[in-house]
PDB file of N, CA and C in Angstrom:
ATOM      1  N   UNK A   1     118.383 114.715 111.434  1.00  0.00           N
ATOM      2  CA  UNK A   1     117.566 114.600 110.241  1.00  0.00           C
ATOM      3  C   UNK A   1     116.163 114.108 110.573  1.00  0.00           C
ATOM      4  N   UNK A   2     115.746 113.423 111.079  1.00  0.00           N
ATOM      5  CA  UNK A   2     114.610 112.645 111.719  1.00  0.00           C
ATOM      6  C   UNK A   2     114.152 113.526 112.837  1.00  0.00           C
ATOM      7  N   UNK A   3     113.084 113.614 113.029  1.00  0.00           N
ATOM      8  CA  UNK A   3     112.271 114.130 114.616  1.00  0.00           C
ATOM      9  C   UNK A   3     111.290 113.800 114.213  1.00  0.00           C
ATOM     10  N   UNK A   4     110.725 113.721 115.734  1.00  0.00           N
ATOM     11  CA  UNK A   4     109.840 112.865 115.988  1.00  0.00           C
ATOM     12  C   UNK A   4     109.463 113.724 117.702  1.00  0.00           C
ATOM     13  N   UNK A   5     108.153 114.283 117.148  1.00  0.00           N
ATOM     14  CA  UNK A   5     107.422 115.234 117.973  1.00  0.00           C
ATOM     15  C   UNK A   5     106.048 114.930 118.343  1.00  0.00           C
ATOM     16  N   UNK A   6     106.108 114.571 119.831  1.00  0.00           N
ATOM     17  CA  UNK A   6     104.727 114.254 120.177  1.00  0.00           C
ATOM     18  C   UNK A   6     104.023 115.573 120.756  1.00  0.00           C
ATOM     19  N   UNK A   7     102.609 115.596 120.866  1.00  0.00           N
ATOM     20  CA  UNK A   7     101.929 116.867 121.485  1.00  0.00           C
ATOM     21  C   UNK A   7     100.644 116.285 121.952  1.00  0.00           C
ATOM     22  N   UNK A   8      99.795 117.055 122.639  1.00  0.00           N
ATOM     23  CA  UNK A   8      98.421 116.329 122.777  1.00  0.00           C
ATOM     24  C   UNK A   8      98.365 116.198 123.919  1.00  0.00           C
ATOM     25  N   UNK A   9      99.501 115.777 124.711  1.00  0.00           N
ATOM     26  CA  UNK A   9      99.526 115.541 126.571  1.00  0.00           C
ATOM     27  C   UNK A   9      98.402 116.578 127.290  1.00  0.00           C
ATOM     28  N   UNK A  10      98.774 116.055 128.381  1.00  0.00           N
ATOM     29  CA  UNK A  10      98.085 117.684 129.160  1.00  0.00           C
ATOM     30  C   UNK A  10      97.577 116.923 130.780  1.00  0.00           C
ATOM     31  N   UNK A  11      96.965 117.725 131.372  1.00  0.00           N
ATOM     32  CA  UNK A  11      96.613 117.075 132.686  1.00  0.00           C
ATOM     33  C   UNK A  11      94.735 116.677 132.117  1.00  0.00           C
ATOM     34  N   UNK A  12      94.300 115.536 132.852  1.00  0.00           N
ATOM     35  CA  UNK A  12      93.150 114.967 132.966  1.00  0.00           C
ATOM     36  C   UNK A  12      92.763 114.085 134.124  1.00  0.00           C
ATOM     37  N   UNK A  13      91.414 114.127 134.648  1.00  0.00           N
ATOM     38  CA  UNK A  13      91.017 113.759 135.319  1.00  0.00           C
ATOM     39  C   UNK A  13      90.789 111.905 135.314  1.00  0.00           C
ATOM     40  N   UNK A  14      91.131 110.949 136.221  1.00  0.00           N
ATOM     41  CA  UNK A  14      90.676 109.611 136.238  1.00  0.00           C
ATOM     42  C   UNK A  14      89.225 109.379 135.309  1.00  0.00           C
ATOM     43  N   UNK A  15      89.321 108.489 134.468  1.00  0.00           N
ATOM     44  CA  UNK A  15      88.274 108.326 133.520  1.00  0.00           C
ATOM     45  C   UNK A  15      88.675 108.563 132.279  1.00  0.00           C
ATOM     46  N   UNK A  16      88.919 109.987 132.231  1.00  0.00           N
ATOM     47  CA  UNK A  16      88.863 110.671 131.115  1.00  0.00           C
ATOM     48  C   UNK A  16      89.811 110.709 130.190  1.00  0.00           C
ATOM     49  N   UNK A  17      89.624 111.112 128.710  1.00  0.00           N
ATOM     50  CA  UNK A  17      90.587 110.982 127.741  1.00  0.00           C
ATOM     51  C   UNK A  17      91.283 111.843 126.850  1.00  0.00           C
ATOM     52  N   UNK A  18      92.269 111.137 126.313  1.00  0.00           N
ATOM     53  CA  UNK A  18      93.141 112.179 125.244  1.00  0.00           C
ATOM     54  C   UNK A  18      93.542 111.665 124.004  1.00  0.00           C
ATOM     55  N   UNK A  19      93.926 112.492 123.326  1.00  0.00           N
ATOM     56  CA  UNK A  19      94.323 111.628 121.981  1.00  0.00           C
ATOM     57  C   UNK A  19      95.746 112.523 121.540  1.00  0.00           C
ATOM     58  N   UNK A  20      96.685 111.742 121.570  1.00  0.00           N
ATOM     59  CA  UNK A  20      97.739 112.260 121.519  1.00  0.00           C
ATOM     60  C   UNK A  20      98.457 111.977 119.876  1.00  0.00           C
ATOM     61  N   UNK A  21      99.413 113.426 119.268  1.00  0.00           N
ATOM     62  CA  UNK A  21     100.045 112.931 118.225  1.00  0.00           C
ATOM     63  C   UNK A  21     101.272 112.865 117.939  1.00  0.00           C
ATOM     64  N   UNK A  22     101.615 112.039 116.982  1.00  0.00           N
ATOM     65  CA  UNK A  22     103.226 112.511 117.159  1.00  0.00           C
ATOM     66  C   UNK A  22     103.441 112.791 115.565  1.00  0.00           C
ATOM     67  N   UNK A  23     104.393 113.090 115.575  1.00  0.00           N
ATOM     68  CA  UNK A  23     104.602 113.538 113.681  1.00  0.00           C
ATOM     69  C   UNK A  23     106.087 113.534 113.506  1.00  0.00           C
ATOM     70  N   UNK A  24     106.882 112.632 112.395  1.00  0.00           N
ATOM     71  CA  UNK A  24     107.041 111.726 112.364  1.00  0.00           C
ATOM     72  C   UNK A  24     108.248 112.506 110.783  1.00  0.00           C
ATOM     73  N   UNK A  25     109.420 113.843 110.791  1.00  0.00           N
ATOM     74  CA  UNK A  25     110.053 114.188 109.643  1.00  0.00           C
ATOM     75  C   UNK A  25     111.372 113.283 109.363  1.00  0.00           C
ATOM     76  N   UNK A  26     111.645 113.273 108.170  1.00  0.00           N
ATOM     77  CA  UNK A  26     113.060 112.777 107.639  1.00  0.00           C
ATOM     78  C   UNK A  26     112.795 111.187 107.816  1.00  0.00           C
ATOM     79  N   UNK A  27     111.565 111.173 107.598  1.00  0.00           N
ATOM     80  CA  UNK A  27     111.047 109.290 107.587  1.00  0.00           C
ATOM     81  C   UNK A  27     110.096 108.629 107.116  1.00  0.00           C
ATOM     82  N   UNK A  28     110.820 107.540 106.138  1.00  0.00           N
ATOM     83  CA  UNK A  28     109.839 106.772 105.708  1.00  0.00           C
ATOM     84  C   UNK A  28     108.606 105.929 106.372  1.00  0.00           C
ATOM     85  N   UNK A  29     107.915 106.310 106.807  1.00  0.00           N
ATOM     86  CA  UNK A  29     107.322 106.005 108.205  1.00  0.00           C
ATOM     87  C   UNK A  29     106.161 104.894 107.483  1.00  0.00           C
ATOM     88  N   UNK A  30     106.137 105.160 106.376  1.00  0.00           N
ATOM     89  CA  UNK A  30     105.013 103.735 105.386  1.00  0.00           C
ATOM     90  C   UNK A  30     105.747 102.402 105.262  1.00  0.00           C
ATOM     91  N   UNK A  31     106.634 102.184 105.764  1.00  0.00           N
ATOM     92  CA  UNK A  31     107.564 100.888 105.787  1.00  0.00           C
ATOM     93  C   UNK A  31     107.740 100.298 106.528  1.00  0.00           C
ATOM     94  N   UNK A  32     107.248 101.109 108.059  1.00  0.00           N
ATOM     95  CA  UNK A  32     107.864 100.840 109.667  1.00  0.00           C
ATOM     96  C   UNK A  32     106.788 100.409 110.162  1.00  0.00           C
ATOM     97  N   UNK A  33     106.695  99.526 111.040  1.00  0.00           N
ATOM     98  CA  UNK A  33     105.737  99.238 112.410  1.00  0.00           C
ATOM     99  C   UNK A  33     106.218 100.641 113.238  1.00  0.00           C
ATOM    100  N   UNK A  34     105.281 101.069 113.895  1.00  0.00           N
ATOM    101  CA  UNK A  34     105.407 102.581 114.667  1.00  0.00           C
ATOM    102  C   UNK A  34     104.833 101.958 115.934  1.00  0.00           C
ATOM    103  N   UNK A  35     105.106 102.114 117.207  1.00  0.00           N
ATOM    104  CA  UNK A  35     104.923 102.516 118.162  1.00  0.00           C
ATOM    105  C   UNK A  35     104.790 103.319 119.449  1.00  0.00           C
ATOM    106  N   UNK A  36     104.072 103.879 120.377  1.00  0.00           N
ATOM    107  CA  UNK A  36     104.098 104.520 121.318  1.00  0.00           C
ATOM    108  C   UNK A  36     104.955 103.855 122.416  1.00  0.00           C
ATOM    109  N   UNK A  37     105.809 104.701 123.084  1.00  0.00           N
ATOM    110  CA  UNK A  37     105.797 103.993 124.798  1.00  0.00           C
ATOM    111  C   UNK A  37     105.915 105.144 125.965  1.00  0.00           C
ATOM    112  N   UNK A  38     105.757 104.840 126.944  1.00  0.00           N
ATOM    113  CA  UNK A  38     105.838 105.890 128.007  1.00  0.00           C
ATOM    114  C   UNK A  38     106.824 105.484 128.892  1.00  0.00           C
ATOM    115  N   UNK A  39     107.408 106.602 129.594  1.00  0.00           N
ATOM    116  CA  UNK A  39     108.078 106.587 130.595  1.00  0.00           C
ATOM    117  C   UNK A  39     107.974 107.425 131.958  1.00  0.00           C
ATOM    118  N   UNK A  40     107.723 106.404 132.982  1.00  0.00           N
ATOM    119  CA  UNK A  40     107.094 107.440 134.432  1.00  0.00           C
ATOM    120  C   UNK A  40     108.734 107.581 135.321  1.00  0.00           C
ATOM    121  N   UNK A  41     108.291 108.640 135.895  1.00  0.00           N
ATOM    122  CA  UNK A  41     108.827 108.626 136.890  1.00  0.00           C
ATOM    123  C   UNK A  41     109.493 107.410 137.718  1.00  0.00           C
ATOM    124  N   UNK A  42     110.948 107.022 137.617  1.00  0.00           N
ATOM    125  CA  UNK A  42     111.798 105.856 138.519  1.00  0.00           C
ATOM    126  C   UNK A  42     111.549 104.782 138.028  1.00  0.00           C
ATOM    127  N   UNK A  43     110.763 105.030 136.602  1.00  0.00           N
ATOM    128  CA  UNK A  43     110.816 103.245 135.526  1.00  0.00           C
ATOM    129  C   UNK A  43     111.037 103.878 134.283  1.00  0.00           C
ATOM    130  N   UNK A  44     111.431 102.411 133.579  1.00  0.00           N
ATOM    131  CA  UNK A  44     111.862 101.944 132.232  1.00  0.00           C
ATOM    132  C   UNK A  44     110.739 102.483 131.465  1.00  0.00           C
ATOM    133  N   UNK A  45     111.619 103.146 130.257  1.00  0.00           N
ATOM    134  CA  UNK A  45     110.670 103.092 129.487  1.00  0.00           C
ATOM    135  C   UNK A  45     109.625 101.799 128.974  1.00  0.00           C
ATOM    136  N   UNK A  46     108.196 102.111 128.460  1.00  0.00           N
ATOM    137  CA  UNK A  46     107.779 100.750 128.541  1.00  0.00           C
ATOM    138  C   UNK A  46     106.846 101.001 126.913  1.00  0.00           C
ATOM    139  N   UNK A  47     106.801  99.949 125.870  1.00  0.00           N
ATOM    140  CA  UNK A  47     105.816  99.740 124.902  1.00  0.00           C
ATOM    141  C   UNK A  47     104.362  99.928 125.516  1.00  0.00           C
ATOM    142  N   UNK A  48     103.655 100.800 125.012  1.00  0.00           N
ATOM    143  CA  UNK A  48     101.918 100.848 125.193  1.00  0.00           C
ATOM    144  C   UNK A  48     101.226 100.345 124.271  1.00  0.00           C
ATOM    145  N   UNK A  49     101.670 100.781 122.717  1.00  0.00           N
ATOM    146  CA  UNK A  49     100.953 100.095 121.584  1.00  0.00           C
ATOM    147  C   UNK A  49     101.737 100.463 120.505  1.00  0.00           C
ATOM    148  N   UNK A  50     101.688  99.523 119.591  1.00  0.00           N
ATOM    149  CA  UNK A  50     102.416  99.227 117.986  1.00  0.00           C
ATOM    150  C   UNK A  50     101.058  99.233 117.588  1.00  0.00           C
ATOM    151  N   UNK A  51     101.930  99.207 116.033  1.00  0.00           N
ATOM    152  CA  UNK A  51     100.955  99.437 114.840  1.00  0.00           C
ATOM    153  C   UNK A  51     101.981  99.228 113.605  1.00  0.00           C
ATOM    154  N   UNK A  52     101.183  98.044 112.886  1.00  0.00           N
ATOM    155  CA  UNK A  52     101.766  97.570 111.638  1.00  0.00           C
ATOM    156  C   UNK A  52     101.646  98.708 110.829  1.00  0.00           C
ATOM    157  N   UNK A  53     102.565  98.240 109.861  1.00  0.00           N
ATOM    158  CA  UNK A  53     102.876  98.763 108.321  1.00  0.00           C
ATOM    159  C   UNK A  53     101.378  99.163 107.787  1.00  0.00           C
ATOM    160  N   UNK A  54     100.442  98.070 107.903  1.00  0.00           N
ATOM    161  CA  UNK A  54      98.841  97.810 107.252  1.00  0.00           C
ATOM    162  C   UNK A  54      98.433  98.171 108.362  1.00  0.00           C
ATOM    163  N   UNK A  55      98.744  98.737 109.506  1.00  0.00           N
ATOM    164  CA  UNK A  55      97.152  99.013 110.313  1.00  0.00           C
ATOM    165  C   UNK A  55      96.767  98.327 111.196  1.00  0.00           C
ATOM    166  N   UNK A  56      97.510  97.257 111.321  1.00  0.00           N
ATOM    167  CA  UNK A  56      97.064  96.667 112.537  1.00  0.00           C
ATOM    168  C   UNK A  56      97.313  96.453 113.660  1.00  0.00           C
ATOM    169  N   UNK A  57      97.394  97.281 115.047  1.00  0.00           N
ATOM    170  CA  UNK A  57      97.844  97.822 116.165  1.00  0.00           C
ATOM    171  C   UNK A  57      97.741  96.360 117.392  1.00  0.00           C
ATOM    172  N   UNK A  58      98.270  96.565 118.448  1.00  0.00           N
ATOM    173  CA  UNK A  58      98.594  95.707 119.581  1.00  0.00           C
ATOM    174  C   UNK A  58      99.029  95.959 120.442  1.00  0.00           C
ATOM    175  N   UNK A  59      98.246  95.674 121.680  1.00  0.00           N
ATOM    176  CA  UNK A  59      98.568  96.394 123.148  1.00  0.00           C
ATOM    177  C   UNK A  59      99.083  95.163 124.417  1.00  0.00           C
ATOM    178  N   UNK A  60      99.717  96.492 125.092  1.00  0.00           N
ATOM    179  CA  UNK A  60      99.826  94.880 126.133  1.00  0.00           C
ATOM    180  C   UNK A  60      98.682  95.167 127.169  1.00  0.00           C
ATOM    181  N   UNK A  61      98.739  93.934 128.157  1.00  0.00           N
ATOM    182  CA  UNK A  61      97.293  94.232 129.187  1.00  0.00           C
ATOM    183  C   UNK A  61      96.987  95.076 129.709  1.00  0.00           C
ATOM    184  N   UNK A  62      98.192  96.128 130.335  1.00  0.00           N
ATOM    185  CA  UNK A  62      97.838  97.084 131.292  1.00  0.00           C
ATOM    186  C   UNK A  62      96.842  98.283 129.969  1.00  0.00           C
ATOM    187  N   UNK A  63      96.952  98.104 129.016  1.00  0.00           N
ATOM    188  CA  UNK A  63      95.956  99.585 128.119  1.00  0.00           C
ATOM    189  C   UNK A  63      94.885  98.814 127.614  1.00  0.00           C
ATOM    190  N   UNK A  64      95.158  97.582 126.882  1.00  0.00           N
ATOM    191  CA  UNK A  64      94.107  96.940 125.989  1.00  0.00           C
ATOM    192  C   UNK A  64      92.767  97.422 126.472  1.00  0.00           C
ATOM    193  N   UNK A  65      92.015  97.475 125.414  1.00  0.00           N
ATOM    194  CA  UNK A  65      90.605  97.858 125.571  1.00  0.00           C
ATOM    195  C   UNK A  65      90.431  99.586 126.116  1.00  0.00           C
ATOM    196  N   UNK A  66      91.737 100.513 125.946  1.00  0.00           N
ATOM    197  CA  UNK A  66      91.753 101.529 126.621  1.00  0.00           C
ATOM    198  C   UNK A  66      92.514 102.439 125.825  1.00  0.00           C
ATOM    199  N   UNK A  67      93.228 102.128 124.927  1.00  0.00           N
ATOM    200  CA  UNK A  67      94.256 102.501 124.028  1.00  0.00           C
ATOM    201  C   UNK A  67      93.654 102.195 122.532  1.00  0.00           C
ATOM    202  N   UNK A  68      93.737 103.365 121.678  1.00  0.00           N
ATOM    203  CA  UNK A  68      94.081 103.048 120.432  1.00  0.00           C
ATOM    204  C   UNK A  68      94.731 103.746 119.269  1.00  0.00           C
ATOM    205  N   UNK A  69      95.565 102.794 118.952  1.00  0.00           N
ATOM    206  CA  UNK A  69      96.920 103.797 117.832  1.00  0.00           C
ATOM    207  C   UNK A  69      96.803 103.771 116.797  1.00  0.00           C
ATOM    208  N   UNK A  70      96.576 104.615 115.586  1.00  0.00           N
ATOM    209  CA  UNK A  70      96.120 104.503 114.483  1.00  0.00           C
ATOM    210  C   UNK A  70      97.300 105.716 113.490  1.00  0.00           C
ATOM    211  N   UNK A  71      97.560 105.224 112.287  1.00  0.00           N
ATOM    212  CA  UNK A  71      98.605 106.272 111.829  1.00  0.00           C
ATOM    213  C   UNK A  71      98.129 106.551 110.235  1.00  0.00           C
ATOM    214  N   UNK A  72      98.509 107.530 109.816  1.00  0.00           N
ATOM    215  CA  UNK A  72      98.472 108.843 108.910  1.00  0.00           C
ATOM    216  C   UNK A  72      99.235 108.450 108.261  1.00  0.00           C
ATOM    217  N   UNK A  73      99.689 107.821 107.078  1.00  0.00           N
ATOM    218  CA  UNK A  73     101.053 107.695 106.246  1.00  0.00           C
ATOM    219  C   UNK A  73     101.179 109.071 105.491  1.00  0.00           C
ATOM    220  N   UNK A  74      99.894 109.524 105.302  1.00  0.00           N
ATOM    221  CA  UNK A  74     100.057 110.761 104.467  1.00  0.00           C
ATOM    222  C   UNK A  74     100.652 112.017 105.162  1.00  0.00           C
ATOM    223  N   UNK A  75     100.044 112.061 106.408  1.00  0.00           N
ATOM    224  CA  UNK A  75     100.147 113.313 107.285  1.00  0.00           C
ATOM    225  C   UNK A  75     101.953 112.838 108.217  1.00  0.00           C
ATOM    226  N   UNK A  76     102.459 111.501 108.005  1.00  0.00           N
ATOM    227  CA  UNK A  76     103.394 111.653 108.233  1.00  0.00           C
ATOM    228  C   UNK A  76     103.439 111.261 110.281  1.00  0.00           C
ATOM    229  N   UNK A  77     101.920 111.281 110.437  1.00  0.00           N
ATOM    230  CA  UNK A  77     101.792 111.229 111.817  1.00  0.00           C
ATOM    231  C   UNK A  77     100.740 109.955 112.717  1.00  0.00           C
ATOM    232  N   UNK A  78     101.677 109.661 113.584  1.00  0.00           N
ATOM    233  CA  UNK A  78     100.762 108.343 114.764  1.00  0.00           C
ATOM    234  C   UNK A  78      99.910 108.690 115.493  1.00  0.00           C
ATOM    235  N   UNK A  79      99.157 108.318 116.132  1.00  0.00           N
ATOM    236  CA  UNK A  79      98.135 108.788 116.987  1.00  0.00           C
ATOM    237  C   UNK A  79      97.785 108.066 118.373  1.00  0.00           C
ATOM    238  N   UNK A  80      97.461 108.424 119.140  1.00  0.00           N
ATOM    239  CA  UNK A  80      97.197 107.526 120.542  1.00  0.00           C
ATOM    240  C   UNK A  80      95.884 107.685 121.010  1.00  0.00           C
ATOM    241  N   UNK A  81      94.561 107.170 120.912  1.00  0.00           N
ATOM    242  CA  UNK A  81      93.370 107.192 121.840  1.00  0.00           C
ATOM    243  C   UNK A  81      93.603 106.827 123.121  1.00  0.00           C
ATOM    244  N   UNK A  82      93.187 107.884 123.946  1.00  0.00           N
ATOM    245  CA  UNK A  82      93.465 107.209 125.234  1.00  0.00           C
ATOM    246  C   UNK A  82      91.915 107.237 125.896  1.00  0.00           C
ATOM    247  N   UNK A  83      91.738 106.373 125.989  1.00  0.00           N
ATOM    248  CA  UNK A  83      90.003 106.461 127.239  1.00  0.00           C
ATOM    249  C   UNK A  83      90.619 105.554 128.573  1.00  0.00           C
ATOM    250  N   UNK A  84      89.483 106.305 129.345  1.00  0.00           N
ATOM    251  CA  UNK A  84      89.189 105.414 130.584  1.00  0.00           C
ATOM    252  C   UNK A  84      90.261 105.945 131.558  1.00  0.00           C
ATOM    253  N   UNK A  85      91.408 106.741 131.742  1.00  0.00           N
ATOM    254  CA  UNK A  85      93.025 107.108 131.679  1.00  0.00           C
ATOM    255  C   UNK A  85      92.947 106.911 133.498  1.00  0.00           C
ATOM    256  N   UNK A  86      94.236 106.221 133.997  1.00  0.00           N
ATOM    257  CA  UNK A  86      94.068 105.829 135.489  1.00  0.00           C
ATOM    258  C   UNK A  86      95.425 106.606 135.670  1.00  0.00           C
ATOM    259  N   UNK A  87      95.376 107.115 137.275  1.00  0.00           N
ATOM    260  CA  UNK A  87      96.749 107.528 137.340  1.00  0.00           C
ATOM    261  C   UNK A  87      97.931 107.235 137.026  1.00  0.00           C
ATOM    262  N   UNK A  88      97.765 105.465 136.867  1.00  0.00           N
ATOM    263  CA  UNK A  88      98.973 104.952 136.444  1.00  0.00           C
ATOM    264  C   UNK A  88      99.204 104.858 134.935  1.00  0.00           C
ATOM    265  N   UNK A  89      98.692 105.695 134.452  1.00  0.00           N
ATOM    266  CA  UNK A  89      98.806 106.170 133.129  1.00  0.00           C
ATOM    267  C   UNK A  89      99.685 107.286 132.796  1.00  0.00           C
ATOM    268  N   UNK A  90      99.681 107.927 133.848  1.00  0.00           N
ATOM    269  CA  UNK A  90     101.299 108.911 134.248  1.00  0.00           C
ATOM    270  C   UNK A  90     101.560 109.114 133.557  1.00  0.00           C
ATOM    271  N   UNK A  91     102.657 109.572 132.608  1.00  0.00           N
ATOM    272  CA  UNK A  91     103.717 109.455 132.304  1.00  0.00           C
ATOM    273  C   UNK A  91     104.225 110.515 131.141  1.00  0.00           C
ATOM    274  N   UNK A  92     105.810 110.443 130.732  1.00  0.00           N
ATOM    275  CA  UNK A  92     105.834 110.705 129.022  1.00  0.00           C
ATOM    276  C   UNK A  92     106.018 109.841 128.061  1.00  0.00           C
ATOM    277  N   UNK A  93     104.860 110.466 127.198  1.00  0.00           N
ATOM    278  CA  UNK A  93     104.771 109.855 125.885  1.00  0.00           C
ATOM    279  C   UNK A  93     105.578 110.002 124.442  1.00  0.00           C
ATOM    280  N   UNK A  94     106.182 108.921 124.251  1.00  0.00           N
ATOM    281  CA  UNK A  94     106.716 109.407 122.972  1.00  0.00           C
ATOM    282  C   UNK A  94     106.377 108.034 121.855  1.00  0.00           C
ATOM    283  N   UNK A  95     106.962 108.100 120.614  1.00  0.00           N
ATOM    284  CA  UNK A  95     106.464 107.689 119.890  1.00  0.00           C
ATOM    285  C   UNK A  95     108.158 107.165 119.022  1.00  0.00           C
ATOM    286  N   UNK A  96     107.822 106.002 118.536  1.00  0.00           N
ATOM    287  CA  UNK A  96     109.522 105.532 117.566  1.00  0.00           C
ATOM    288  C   UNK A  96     109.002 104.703 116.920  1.00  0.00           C
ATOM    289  N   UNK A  97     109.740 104.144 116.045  1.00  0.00           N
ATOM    290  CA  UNK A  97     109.631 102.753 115.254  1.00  0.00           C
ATOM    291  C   UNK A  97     109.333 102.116 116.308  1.00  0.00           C
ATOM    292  N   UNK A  98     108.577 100.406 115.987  1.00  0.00           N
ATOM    293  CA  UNK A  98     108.791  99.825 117.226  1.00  0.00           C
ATOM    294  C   UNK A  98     109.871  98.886 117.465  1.00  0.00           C
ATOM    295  N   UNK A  99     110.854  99.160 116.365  1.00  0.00           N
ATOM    296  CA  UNK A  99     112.485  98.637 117.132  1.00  0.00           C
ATOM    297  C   UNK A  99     113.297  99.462 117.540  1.00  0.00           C
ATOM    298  N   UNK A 100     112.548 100.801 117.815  1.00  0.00           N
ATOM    299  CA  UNK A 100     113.331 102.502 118.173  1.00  0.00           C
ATOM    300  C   UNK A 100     114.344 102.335 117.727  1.00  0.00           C
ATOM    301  N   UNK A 101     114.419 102.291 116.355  1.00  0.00           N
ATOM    302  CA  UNK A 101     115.803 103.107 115.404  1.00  0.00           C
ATOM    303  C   UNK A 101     116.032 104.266 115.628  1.00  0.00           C
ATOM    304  N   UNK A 102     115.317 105.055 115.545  1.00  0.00           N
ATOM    305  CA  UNK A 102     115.973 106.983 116.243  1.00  0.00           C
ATOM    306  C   UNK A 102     115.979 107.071 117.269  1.00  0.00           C
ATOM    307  N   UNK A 103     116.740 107.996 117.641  1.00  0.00           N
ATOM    308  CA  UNK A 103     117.017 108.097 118.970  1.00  0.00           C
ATOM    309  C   UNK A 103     115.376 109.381 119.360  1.00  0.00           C
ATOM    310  N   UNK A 104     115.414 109.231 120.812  1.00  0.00           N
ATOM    311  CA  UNK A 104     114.200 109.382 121.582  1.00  0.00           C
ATOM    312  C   UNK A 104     114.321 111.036 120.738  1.00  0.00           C
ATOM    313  N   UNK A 105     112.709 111.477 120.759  1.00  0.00           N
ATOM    314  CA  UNK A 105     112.295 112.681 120.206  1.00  0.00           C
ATOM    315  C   UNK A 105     111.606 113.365 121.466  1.00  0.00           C
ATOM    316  N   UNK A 106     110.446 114.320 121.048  1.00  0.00           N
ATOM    317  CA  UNK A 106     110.181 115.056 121.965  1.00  0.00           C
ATOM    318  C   UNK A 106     108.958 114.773 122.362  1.00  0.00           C
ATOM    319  N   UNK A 107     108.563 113.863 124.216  1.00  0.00           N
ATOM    320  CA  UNK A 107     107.642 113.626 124.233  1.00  0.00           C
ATOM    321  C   UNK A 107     106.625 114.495 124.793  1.00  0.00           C
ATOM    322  N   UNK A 108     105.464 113.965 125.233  1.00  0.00           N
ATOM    323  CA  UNK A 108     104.372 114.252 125.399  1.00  0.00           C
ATOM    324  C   UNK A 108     103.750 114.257 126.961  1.00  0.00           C
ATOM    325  N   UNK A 109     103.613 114.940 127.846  1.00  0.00           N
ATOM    326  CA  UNK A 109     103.635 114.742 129.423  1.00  0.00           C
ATOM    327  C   UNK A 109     101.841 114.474 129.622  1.00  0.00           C
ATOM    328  N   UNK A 110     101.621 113.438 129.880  1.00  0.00           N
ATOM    329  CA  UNK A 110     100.457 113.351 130.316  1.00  0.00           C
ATOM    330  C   UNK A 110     100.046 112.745 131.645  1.00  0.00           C
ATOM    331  N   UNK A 111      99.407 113.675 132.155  1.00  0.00           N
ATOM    332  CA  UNK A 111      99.357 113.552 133.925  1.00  0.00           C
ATOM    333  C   UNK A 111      97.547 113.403 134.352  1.00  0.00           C
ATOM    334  N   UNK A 112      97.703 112.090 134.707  1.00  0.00           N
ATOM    335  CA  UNK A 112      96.288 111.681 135.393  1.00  0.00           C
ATOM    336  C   UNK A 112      96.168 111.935 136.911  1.00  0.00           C
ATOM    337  N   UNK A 113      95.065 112.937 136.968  1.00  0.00           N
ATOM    338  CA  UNK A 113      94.901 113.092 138.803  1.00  0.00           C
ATOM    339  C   UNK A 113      93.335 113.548 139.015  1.00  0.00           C
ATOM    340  N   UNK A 114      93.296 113.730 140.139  1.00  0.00           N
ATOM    341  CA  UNK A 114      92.099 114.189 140.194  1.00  0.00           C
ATOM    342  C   UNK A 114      92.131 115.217 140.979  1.00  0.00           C
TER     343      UNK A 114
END
């Protein structure tokens, strides 16, 4: 009943940026804190950034100042700014509540190289 579809990935060069979306059916998604997280290659998935009910988003150190998540209640969809993007930015992206009540949807492959 729920999916939850990210797109936007793609390959990019060190520096440079993307803005990734996810969209968000069969959910009340105006009620939820939403978050992004990624998962690389031979690690845990990991939180990149939340975002309150009202809008107000939070990163941990490795993105801060590099990341920003902003969401659509209308369009149903989250969003990810990515600047500055380092290889160790790797990874796939997906997007859940940020107590991941659904199970994982379809992420987003975004590959930093040069």
């Amino acid at each position: 009943q729920v999916q939850l579809v990210g797109s936007g990935g793609g390959l990019v060069q060190p520096g440079g940026s993307l803005r990734l979306s996810c969209a968000i059916s069969g959910h009340n998604m105006a009620l939820y804190a939403m978050a992004w997280f990624r998962q690389a290659p031979g690690k845990q998935r990991e939180l990149v950034a939340s975002i309150t009910s009202t809008g107000t988003a939070g990163y941990p150190d490795s993105v801060k100042g590099r990341f920003t998540m902003s969401r659509d209640n209308a369009k149903k969809t989250v969003y990810l700014e990515m600047n500055s993007l380092k290889s160790e930015d790797t990874a796939v992206y997906y997007c859940n509540t940020l107590t991941r009540i659904y199970a994982w949807g379809q992420g987003t492959q975004v590959t930093v190289s040069s």
